[in-house]
Protein backbone atom coordinates (compact mmCIF):
# COMPACT_ATOMS: atom_id res chain seq x y z
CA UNK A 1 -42.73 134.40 114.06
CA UNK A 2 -42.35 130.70 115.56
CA UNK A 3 -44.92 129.89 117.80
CA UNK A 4 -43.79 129.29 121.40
CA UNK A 5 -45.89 125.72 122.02
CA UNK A 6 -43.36 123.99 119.40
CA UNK A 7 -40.17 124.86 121.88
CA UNK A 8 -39.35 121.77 124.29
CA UNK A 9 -36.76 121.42 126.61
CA UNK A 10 -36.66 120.36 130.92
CA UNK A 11 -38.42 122.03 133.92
CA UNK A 12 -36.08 122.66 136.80
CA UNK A 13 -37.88 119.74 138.88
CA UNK A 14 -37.09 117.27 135.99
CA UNK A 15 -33.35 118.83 136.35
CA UNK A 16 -33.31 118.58 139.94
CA UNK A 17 -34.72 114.85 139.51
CA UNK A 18 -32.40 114.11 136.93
CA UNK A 19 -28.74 115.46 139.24
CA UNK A 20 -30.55 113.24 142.37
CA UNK A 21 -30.36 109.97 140.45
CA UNK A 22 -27.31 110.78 138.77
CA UNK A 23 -25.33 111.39 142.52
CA UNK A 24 -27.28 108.71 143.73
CA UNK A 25 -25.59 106.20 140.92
CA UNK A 26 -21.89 107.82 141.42
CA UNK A 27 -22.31 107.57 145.63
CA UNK A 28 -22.57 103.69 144.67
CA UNK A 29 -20.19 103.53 142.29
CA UNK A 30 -18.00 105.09 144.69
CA UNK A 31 -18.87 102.78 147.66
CA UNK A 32 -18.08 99.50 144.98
CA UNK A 33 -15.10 101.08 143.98
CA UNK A 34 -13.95 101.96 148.01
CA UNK A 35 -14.84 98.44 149.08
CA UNK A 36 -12.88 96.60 146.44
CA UNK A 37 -9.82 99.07 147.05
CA UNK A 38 -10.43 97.72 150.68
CA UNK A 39 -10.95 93.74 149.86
CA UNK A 40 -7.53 94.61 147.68
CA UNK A 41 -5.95 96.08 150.12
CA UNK A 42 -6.68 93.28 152.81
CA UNK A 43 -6.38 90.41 150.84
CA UNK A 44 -3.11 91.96 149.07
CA UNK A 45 -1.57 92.86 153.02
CA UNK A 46 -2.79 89.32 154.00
CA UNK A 47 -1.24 88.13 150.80
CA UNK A 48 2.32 89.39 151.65
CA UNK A 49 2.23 88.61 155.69
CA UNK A 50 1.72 84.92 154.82
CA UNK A 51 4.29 84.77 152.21
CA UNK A 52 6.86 86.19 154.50
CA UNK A 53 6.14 84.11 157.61
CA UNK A 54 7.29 81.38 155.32
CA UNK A 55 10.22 82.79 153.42
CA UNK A 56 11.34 83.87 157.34
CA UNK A 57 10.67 80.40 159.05
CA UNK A 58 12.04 78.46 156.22
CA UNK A 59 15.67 80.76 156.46
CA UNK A 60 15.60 80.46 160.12
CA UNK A 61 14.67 76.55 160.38
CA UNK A 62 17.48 75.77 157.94
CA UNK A 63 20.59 76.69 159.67
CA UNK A 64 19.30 76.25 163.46
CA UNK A 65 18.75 72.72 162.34
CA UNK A 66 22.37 72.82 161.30
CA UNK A 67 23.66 74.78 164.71
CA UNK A 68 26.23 71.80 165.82
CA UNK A 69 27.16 69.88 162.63
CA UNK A 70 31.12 68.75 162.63
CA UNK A 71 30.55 66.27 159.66
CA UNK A 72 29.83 62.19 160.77
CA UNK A 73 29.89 63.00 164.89
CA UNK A 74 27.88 66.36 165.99
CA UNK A 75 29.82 68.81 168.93
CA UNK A 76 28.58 67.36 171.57
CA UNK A 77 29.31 64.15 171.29
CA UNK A 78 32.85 65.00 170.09
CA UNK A 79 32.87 66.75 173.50
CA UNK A 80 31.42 63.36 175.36
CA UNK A 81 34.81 62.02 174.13
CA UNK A 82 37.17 64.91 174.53
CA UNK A 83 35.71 67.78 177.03
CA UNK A 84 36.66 71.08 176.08
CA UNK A 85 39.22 69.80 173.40
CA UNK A 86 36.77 68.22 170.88
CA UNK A 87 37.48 71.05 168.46
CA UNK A 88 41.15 71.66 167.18
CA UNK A 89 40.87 75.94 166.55
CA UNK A 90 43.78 77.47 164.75
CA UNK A 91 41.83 80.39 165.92
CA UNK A 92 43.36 79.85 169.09
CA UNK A 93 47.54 80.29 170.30
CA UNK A 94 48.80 77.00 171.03
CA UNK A 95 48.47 77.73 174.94
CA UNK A 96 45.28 78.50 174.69
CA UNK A 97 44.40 75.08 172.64
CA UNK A 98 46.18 73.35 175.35
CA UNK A 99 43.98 74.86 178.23
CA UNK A 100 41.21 73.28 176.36
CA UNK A 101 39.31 76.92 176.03
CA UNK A 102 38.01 78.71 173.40
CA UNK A 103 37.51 81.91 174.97
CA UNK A 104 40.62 83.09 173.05
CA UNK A 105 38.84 83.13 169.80
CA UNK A 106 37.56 86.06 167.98
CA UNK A 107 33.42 86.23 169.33
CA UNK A 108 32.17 84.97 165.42
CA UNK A 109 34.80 82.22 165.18
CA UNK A 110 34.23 80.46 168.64
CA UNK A 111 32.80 77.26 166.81
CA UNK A 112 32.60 75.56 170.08
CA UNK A 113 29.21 77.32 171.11
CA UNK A 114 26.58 76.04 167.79
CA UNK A 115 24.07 78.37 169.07
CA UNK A 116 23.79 81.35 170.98
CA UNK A 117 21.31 83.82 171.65
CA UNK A 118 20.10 87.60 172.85
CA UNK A 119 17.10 88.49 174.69
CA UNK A 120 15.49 91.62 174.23
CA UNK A 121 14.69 93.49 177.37
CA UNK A 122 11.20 92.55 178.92
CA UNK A 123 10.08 89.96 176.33
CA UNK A 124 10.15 86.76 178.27
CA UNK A 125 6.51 84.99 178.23
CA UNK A 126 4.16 86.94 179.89
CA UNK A 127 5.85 90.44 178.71
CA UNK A 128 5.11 92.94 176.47
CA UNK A 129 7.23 94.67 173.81
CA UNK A 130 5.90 98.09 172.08
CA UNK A 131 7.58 97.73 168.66
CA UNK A 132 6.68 101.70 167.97
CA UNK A 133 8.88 102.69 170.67
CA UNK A 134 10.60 99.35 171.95
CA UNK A 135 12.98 99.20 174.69
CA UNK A 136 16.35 99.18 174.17
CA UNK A 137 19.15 96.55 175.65
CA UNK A 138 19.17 92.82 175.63
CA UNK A 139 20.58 90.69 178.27
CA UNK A 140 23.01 89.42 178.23
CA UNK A 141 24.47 92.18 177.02
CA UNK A 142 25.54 92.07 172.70
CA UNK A 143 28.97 90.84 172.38
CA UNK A 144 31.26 94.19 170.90
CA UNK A 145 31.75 92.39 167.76
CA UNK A 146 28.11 93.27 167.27
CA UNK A 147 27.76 96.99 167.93
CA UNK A 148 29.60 99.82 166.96
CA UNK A 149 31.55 100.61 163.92
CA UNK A 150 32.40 97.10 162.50
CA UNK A 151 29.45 95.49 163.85
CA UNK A 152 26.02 94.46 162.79
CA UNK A 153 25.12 97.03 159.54
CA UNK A 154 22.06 98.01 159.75
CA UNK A 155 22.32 98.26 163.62
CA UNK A 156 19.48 95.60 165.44
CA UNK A 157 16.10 97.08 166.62
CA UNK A 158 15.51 96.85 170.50
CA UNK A 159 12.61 94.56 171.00
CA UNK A 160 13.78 91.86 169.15
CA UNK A 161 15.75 89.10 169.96
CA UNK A 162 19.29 88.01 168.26
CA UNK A 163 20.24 84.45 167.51
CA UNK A 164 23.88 83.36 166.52
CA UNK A 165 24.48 80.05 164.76
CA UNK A 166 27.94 78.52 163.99
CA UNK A 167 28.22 75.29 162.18
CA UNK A 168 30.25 72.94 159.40
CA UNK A 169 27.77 73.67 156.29
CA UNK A 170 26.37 71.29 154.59
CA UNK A 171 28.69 72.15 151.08
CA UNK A 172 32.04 69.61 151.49
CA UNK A 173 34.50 68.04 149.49
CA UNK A 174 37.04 64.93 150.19
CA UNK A 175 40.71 65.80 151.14
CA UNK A 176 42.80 63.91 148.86
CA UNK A 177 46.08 63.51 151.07
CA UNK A 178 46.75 62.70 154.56
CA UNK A 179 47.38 65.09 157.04
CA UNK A 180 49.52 63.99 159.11
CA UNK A 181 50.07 66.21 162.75
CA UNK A 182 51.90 63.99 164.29
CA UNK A 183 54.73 64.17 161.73
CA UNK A 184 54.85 67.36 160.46
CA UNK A 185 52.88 71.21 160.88
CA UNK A 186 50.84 71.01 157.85
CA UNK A 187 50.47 74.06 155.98
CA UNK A 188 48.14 73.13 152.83
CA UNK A 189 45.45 70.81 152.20
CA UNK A 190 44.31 69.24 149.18
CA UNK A 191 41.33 68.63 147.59
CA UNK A 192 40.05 67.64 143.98
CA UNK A 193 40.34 70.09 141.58
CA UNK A 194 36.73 70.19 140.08
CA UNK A 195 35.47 71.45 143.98
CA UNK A 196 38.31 74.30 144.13
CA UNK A 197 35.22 76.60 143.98
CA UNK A 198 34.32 75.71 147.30
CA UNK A 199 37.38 77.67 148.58
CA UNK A 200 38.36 81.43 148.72
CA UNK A 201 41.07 83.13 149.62
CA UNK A 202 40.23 84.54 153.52
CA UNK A 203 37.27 82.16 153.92
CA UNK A 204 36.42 80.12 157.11
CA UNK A 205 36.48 76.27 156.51
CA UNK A 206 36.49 73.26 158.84
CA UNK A 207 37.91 70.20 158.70
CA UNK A 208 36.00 66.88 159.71
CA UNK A 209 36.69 63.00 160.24
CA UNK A 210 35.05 60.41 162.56
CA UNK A 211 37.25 61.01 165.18
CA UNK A 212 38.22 64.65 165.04
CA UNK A 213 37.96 67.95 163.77
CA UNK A 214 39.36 71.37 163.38
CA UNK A 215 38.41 75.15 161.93
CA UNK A 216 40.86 77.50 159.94
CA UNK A 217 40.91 80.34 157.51
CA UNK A 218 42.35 79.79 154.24
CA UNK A 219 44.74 82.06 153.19
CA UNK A 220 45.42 81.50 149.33
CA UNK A 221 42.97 80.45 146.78
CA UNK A 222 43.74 76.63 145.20
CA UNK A 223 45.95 76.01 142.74
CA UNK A 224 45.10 72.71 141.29
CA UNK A 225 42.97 72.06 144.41
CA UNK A 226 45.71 73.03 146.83
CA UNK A 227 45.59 75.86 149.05
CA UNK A 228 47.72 77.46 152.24
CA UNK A 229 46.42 77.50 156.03
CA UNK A 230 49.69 79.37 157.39
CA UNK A 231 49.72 81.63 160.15
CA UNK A 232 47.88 84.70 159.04
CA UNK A 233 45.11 86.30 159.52
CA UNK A 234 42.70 85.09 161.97
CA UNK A 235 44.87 82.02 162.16
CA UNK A 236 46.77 82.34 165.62
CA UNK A 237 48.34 78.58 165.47
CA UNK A 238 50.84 77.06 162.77
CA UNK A 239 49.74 73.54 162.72
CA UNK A 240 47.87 71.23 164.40
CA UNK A 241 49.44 69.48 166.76
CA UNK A 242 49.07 70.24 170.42
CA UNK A 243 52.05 69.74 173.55
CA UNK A 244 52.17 66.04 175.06
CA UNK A 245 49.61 66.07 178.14
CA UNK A 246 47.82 69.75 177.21
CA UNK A 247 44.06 69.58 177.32
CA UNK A 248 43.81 70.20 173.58
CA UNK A 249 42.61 67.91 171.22
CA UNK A 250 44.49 64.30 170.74
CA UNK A 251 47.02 64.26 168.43
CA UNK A 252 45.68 61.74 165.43
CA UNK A 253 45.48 61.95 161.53
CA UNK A 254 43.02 63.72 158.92
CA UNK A 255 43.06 60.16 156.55
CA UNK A 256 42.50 60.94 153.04
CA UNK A 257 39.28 60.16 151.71
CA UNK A 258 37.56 59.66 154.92
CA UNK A 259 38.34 63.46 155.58
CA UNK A 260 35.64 66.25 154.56
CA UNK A 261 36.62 69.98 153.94
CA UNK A 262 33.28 72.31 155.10
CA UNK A 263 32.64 75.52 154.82
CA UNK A 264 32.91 76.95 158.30
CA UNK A 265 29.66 79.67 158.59
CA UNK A 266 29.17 81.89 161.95
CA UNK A 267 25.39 83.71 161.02
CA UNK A 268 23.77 86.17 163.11
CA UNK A 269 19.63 86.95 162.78
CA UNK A 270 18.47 90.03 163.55
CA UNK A 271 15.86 92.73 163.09
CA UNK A 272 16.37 96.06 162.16
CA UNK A 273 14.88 98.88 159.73
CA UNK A 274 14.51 97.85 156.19
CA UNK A 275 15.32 99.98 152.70
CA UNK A 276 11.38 100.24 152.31
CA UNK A 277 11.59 102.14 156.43
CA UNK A 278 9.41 99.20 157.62
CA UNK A 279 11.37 96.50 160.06
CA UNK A 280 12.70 93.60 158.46
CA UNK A 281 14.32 90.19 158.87
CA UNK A 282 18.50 90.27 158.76
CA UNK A 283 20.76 88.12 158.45
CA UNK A 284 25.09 88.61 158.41
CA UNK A 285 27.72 86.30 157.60
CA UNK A 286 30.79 86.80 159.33
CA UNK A 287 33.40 87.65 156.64
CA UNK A 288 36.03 88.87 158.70
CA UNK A 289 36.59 91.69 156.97
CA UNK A 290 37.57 95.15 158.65
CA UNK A 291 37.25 98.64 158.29
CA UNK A 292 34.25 100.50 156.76
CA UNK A 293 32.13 97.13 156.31
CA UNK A 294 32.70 96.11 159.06
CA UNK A 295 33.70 92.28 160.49
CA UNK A 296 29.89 91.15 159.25
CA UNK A 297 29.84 92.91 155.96
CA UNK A 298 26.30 94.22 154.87
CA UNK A 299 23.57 92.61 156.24
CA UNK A 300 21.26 90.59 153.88
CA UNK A 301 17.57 91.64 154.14
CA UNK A 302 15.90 88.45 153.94
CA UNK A 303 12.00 89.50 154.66
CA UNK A 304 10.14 92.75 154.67
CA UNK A 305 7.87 93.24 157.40
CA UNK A 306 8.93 91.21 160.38
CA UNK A 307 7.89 93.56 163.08
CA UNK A 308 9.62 91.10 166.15
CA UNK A 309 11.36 87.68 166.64
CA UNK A 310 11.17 86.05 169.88
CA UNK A 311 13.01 82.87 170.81
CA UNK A 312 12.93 80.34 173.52
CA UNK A 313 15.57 77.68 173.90
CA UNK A 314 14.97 74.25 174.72
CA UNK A 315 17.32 72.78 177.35
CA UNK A 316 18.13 68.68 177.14
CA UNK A 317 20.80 68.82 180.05
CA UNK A 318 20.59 65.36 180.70
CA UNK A 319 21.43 64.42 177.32
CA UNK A 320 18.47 62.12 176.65
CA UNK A 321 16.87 63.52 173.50
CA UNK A 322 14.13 64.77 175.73
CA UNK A 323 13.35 68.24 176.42
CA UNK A 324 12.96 69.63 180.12
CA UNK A 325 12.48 73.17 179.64
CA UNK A 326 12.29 76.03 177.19
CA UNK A 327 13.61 79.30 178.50
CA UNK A 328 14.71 82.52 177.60
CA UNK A 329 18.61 82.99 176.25
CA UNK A 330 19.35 85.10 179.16
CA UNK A 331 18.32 81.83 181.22
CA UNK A 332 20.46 79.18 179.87
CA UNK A 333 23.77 80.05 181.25
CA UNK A 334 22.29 81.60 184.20
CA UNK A 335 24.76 81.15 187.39
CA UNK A 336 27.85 80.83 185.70
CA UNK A 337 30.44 82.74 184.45
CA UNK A 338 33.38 80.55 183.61
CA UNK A 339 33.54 80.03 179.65
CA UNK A 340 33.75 76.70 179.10
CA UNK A 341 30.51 76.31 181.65
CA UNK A 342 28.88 78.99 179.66
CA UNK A 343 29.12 76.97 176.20
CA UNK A 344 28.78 73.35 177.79
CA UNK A 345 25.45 75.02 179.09
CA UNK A 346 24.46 76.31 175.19
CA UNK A 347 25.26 72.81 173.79
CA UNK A 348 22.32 71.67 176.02
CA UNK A 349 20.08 73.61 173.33
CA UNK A 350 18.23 70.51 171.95
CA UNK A 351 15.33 72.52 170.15
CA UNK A 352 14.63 76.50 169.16
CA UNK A 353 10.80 77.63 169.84
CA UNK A 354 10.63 80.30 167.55
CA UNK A 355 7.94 83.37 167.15
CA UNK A 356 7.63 86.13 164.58
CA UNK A 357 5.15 88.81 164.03
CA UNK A 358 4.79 90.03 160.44
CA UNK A 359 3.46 93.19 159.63
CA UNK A 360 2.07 94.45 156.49
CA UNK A 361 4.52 96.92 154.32
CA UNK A 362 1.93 99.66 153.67
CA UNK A 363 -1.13 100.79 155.30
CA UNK A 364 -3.91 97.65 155.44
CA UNK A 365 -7.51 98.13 155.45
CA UNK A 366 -7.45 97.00 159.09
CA UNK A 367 -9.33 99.71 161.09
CA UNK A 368 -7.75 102.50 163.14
CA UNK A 369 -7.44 101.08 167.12
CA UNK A 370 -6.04 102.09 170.03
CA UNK A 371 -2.92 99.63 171.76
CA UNK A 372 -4.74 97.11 173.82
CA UNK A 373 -6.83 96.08 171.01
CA UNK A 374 -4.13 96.06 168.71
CA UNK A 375 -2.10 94.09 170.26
CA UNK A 376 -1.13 90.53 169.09
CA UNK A 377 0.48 87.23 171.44
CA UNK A 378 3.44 84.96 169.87
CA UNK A 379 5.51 82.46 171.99
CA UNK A 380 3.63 84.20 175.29
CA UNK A 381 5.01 87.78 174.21
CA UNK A 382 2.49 90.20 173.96
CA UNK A 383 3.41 92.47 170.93
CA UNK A 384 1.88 96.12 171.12
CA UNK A 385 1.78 98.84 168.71
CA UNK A 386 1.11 102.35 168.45
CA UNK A 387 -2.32 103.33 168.29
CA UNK A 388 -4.60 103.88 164.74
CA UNK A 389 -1.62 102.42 162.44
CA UNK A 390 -3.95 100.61 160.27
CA UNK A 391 -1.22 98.01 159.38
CA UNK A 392 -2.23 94.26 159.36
CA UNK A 393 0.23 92.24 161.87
CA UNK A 394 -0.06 88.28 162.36
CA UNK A 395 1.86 86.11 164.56
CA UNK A 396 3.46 82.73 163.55
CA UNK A 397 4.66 80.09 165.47
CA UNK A 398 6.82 76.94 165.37
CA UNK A 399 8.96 74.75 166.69
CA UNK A 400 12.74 73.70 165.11
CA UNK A 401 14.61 70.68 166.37
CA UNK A 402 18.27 70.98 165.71
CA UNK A 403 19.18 67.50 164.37
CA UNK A 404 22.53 67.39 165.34
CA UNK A 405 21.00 67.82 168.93
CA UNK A 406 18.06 64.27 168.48
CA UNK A 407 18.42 61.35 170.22
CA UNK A 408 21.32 59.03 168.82
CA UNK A 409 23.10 61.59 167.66
């Protein structure tokens, strides 16, 4: 028989001491393992907020700074020279580049206006915008080429503002022969063979000297660096040349050499709902295609997480190289209705002030809130959300000066 005194084991108070410490150790473990998830999950929402302010900015500042390029001599001083004829449009019937007007022109291919923009109801400075439930319309009111079934795809998200920027790009190549309107209706153009990439079949180019310029659509691809501009497609005009005394451009030569092809590019920035269901930066390319993708094509998401854009446009109507004003896009043609007032008046854009709010894409470690103590200012726009969302949001500002709009230019 063993004798009990040589059996050992624990007495329930030893147990009981043993679970406390034991929880006590796993309740901290628990609270080091919650608070890193948290420091992750700020620093990581932080992380991405700050890397698309600057993927958006830099895509935005690059072709607002190009809104008016026309190769050696921006639009507007082209339009010094030559009011309302500076541009020679085969987008246009021959009447209608005679009247000197460009309202004849599909909405995308009216290169006469560089820049253009939307404003989304009630965000002028001093307003507020719920991006949860935004409200809908922008004034003035989107263009139809933008809405419906061949418009913008994804569709735009009320709240945020729309910008439209036309211009030469910055991609040329020499033409290699004369072209000659006064002679003859030209109905190729040449270029070297090695830059025949540069042109598709269907694609939007412009043509630029010193002392004129024009916009077409090409209707071939090259062969050996030639390629066909005849009357097709968006093309409404045969050649170049314009009637004797008609307010359309001045009949004078595209010299060889001293003659750049562009790429003619009408862009439209937008927000709407991302892939990932969070709102996101877009951008569309006019392609002028038809049907099920529409005239813009699919929209390129550029950067996840831009909860609102909001623009003010600053006005140099005096043509000094000095801004007087910034004001809303709904301000800058205010009082007049007659097209060619309307675009002189957006030409006066000599500078974009431009505000974004990025979001994070998931749930931040940002505490739950209610509205007003959510909400965030950019550009004098107060930007709410919906209460206890627990994203991070950050606004960023800056400034663009479009250079085809500084002083000397």
């Amino acid at each position: 028989m063993m004798n009990s005194k040589s059996q050992a084991g624990v007495t329930l108070i030893e147990l009981m001491i043993a679970l406390s410490l034991s929880t006590f150790l796993i309740l901290g473990l628990v609270q080091v393992f919650s608070a890193s998830r948290l420091a992750y999950q700020s620093t990581t929402a932080l992380a991405r907020v700050q890397e698309g302010s600057r993927f958006a900015t830099d895509f935005l500042q690059r072709d607002i700074r190009m809104a008016g390029h026309m190769g050696c001599s921006n639009d507007r001083a082209r339009n010094a020279r030559q009011p309302n004829a500076f541009l020679d449009s085969f987008f246009l019937s021959n009447a209608e580049r005679d009247a000197g007007t460009f309202s004849g022109a599909a909405f995308p291919l009216r290169f006469d206006i560089p820049i253009q923009g939307y404003e989304a109801t009630g965000t002028g400075r001093g307003g507020a915008v719920n991006v949860s439930a935004p409200a809908a319309g922008w004034l003035p009111a989107l263009d139809a080429s933008l809405t419906g079934a061949n418009g913008l795809s994804p569709v735009p998200r009320a709240g945020s503002d729309l910008l439209v920027v036309r211009m030469l790009s910055g991609d040329a190549a020499p033409v290699l022969t004369d072209v000659r309107p006064a002679l003859a209706q030209p109905g190729t153009i040449t270029i070297a063979a090695a830059s025949a990439g540069l042109v598709t079949a269907g694609g939007f180019y412009g043509l630029a000297s010193c002392e004129r310029a024009a916009v077409f659509q090409a209707r071939s691809a090259p062969a050996g660096g030639t390629f066909s501009i005849a009357n097709s497609g968006s093309n409404r005009s045969i050649g170049f040349s314009t009637s004797q005394g008609g307010g359309g451009p001045p009949i004078s030569d595209f010299t060889a050499n001293t003659t750049q092809l562009y790429r003619a590019d009408s862009y439209v920035y937008y927000v709407a709902i991302g892939a990932g269901g969070v709102p996101s930066l877009y951008r569309a390319r006019f392609m002028g295609q038809s049907g099920g993708a529409g005239a813009w094509g699919v929209s390129e998401e550029l950067v996840e997480g831009v909860d609102s854009m909001q623009l003010f446009y600053g006005l140099d109507t005096d043509r000094n190289g000095a801004i007087e004003n910034y004001v809303r896009a709904d301000q800058v043609a205010a009082g007049v209705t007659a097209y060619n007032e309307v675009a002189d008046r957006w030409r006066a854009v000599a500078a974009v002030e431009l505000g974004l709010v990025l979001r994070s894409p998931e749930r931040s470690a940002t505490p739950d809130r209610a509205v007003a103590s959510g909400a965030v200012t950019v550009v004098g726009v107060r930007v709410d959300s919906a209460a206890n969302e627990s994203v991070l949001r950050r606004p960023y500002e800056t400034t663009i000066a479009l250079r085809n709009r500084l002083f000397g230019n």
